[in-house]
Protein backbone atom coordinates (compact mmCIF):
# COMPACT_ATOMS: atom_id res chain seq x y z
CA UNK A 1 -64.62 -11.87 -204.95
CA UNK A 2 -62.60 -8.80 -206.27
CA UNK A 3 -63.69 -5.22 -206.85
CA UNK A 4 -61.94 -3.61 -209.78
CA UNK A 5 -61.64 -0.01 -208.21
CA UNK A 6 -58.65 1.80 -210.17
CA UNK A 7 -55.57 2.13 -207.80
CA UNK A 8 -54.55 5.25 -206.33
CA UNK A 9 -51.96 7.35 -207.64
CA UNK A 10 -49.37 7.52 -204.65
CA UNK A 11 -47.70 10.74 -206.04
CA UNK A 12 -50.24 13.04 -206.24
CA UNK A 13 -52.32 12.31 -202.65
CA UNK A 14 -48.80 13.71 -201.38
CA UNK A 15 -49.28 16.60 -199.19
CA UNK A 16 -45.83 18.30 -200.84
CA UNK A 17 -46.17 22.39 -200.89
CA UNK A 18 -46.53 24.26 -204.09
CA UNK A 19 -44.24 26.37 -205.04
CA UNK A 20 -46.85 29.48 -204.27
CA UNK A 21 -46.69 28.20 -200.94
CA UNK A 22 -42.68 28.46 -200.55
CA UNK A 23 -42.90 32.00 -201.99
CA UNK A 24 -45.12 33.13 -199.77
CA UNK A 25 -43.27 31.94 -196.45
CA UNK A 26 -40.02 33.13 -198.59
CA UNK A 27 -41.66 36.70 -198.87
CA UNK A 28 -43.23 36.52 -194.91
CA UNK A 29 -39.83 35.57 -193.84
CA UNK A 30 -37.98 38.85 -195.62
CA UNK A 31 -40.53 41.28 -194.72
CA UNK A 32 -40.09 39.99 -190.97
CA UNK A 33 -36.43 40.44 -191.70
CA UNK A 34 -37.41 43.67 -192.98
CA UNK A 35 -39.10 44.74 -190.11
CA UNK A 36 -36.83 43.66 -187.09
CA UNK A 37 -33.67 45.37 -189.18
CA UNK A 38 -35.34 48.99 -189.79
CA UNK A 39 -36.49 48.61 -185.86
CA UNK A 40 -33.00 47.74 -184.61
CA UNK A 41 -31.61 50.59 -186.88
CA UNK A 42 -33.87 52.84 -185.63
CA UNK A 43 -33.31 52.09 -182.25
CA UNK A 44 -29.51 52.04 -182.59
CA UNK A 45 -29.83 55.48 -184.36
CA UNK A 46 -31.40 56.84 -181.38
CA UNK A 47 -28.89 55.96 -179.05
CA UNK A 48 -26.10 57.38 -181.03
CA UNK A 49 -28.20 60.48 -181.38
CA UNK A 50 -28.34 60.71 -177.48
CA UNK A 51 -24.50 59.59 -177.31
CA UNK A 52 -23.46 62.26 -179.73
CA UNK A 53 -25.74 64.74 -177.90
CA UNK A 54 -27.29 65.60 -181.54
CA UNK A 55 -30.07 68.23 -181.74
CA UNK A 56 -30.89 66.76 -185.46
CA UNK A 57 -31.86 62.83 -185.29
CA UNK A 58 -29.03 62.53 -187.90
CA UNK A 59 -28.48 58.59 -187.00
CA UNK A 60 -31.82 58.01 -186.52
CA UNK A 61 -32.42 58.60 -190.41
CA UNK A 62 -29.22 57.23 -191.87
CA UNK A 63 -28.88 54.42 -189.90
CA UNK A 64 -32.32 53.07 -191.13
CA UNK A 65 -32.04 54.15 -194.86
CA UNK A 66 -28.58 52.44 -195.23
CA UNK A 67 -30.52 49.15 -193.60
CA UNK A 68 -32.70 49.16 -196.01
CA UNK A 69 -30.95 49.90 -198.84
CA UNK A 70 -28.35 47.13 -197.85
CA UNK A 71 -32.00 44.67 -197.71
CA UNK A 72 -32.71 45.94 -201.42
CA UNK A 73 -29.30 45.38 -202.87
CA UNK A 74 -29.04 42.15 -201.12
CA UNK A 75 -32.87 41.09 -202.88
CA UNK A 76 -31.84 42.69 -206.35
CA UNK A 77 -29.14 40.16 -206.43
CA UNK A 78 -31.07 36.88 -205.07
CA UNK A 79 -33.22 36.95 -207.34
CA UNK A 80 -31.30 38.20 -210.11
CA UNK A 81 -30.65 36.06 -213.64
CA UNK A 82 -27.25 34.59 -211.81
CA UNK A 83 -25.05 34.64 -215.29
């Protein structure tokens, strides 16, 4: 005796990710980056502050701005059009 139950469509009970999914971890994964490379910068700029004996935190600022203006050039052209 044979039960007509409709098959199963193999392709969608896939557990793939969605593409929402792979954005998000893409977006986690730079703000990390983010994060760990305005710390370092920081940290380095207050070292060379206390090497150069500076009264002003002059590294402390620029070495943390040019960080993250190297992270926003480098996103700019990810995600650009690519002609």
């Amino acid at each position: 005796m044979s039960l007509n139950m409709p098959k199963q469509n193999n392709e969608s009970s896939k557990n793939t990710p969605t593409n929402s999914g792979k954005s998000g971890l893409q977006y986690a994964g730079l703000a990390m980056q983010l994060l760990v490379a305005l710390g370092l910068g920081v940290f380095a700029g207050l070292k060379v502050d206390h090497w150069l004996h500076f009264k002003i935190p002059v590294a402390t600022w620029v070495l943390p701005l040019l960080i993250l203006l190297g992270i926003l050039v480098r996103l700019v052209r990810d995600t650009g059009t690519g002609k």
